[in-house]
Protein backbone atom coordinates (compact mmCIF):
# COMPACT_ATOMS: atom_id res chain seq x y z
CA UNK A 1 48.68 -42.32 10.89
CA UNK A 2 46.00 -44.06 8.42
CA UNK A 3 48.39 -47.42 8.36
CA UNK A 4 49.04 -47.12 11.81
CA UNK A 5 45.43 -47.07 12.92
CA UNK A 6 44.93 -49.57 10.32
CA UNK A 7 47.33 -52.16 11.71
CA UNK A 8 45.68 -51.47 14.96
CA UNK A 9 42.31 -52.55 13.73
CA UNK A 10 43.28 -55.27 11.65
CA UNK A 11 44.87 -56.74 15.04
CA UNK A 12 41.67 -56.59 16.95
CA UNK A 13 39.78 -58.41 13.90
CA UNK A 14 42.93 -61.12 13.90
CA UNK A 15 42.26 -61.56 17.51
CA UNK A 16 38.55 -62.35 17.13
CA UNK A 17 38.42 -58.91 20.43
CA UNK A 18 36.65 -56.27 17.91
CA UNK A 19 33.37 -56.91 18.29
CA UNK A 20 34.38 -56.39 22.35
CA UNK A 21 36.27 -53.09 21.94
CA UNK A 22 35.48 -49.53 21.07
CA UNK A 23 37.86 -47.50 19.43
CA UNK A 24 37.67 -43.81 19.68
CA UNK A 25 39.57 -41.74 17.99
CA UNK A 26 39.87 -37.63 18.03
CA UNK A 27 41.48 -34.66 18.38
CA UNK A 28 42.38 -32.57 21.49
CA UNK A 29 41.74 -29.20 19.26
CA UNK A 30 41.56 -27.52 15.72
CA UNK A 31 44.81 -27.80 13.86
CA UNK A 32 47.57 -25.55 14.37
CA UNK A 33 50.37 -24.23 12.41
CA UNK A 34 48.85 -23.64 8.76
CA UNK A 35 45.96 -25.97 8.96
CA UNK A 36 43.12 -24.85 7.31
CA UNK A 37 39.67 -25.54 9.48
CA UNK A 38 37.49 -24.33 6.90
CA UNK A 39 34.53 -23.79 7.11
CA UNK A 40 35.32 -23.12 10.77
CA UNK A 41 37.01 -20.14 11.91
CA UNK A 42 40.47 -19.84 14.14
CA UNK A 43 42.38 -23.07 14.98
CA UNK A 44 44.64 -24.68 17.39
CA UNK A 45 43.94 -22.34 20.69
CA UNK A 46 41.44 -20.20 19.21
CA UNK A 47 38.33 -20.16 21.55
CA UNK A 48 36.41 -20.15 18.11
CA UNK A 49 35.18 -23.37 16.24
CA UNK A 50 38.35 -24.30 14.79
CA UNK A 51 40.18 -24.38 17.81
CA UNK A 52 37.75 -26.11 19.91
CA UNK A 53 35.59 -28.14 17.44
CA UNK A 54 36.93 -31.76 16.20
CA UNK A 55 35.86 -34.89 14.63
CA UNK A 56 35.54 -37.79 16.61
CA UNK A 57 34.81 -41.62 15.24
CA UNK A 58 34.05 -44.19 17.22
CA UNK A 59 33.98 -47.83 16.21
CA UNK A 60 32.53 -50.54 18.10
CA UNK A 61 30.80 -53.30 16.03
CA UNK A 62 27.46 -54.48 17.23
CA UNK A 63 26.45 -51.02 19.01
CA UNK A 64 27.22 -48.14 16.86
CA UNK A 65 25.96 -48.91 13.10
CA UNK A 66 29.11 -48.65 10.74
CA UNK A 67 28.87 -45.88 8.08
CA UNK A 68 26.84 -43.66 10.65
CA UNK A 69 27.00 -40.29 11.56
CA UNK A 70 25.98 -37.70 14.27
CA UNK A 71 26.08 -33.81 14.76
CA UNK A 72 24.89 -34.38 18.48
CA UNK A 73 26.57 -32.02 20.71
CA UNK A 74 29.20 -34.30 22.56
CA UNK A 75 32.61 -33.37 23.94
CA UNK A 76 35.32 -34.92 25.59
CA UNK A 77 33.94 -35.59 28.91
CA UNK A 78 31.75 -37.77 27.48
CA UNK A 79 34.53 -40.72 27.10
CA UNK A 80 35.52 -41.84 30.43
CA UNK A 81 31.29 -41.97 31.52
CA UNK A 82 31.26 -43.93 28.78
CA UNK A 83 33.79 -46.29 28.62
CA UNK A 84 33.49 -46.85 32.71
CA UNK A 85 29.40 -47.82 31.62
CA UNK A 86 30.70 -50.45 28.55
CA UNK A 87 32.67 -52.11 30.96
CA UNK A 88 30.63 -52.58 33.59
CA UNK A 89 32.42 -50.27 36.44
CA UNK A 90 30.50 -48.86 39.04
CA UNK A 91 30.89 -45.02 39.71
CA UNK A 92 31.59 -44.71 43.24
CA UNK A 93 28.53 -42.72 44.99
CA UNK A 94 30.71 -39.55 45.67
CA UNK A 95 32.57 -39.57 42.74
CA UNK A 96 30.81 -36.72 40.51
CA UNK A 97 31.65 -36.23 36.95
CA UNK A 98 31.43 -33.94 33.94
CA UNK A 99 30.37 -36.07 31.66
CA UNK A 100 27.48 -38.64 31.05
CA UNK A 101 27.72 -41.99 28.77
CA UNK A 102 27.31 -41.24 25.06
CA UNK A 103 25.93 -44.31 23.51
CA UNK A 104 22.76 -43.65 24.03
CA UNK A 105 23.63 -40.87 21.57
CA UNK A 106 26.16 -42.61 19.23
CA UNK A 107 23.28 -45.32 18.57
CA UNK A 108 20.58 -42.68 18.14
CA UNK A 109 18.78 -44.08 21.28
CA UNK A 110 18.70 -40.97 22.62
CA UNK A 111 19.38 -37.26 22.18
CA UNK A 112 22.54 -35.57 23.48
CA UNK A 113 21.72 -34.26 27.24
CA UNK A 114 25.07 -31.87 26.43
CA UNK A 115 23.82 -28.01 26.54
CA UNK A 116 26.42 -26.36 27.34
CA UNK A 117 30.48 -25.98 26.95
CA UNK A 118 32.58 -23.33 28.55
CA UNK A 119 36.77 -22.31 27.74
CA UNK A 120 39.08 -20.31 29.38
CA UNK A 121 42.66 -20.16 28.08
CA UNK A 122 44.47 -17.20 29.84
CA UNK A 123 42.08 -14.24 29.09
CA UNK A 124 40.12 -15.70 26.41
CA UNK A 125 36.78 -17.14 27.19
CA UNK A 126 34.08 -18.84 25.44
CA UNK A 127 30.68 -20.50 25.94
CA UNK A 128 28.21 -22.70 24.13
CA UNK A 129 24.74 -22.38 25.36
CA UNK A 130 22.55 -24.73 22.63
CA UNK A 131 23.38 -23.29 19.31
CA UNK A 132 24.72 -19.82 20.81
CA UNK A 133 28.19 -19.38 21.43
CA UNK A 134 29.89 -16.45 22.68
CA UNK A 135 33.77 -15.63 22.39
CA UNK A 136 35.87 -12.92 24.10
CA UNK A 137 39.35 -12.99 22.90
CA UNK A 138 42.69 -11.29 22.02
CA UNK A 139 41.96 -12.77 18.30
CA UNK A 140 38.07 -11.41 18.39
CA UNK A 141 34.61 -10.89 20.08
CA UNK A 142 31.08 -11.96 19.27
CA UNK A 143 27.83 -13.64 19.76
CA UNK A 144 27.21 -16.16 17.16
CA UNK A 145 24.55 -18.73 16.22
CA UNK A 146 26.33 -21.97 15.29
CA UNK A 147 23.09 -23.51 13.86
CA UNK A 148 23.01 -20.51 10.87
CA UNK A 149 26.66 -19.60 10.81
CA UNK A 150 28.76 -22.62 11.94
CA UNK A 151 31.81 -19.69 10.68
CA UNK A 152 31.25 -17.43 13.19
CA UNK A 153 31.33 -14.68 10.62
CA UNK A 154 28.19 -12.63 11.84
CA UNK A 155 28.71 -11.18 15.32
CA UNK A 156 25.17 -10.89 16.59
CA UNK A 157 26.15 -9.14 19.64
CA UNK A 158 24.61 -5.84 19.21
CA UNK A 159 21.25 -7.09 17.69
CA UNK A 160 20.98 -9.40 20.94
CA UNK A 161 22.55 -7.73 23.72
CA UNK A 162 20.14 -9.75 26.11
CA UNK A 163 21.73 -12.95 24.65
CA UNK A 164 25.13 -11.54 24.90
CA UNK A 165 24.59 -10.80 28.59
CA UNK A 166 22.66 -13.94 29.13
CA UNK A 167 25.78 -15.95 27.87
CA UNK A 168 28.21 -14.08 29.70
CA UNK A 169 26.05 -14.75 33.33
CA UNK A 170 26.26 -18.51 31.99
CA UNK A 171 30.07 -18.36 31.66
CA UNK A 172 30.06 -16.34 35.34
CA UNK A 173 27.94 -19.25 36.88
CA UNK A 174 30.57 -21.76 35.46
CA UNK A 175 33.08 -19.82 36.74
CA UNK A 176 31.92 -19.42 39.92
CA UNK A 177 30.99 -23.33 40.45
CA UNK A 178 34.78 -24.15 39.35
């Protein structure tokens, strides 16, 4: 995969187009099988951190300084806003989407607008409201705050059962609006 991607970039260099292109590359979920996501916990399907949390790099020469990094709470959704901004496409008045255009974030313009992220895979649920996430699941249960325990070791669900209940009428309003 590293050649590969490799051979992909040298290509845009040898035709003078990588200054004009972004690349993104990332991950539709934690790694399955006997990956090991550590320090996050579960993996591929797992409604915690390693099964929903992935690297992403973008490059695009001229906007996004190489060699930099962000932690900015971005997800998926954020690529086709994106890309449909860089290129100069219109979004048509009705059209209303999920997502907003990260560069503003990726250049450190701006701080991520993303607050929240919701998951449902059969009966397991999850939802990330700031740094709170909260998981219901045939593999486990808890409240967790990412910012202190990005493991999810320490269920804080019974020391904050007004957060717990908040989170779960955020992941019934979700519901309800899909």
């Amino acid at each position: 995969m590293d050649a590969a991607i490799g051979t992909v970039l040298d290509l845009l260099d040898q035709y003078e187009v990588a200054d004009n292109t972004i690349v993104i590359f990332f991950s539709d979920n934690g790694g399955g099988g006997g990956a090991d996501n550590s320090p996050l916990r579960g993996r591929k399907a797992w409604m915690f951190e390693g099964g929903v949390r992935v690297p992403c790099i973008v490059r695009y020469p001229g906007k996004i300084p190489a060699g930099s990094s962000s932690s900015a709470f971005l997800t998926s959704m954020e690529i086709l806003p994106t890309l449909r901004t860089e290129a100069g496409v219109r979004r048509p008045r009705e059209l209303v989407l999920d997502g907003f255009d990260m560069m503003p974030v990726l250049t450190a313009a701006a701080p991520s607008p993303r607050s929240e992220m919701f998951w449902q895979r059969k009966d397991d649920k999850a939802a990330r409201v700031g740094d709170w996430k909260w998981v219901e699941s045939e593999r486990g249960n808890g409240l967790f705050h990412l910012s202190e325990d990005i493991g999810e070791k320490n269920d804080l669900s019974s020391q904050n059962p007004e957060k717990l209940e908040d989170m779960k009428q955020h992941f019934a309003r979700w519901r309800q609006q899909m």
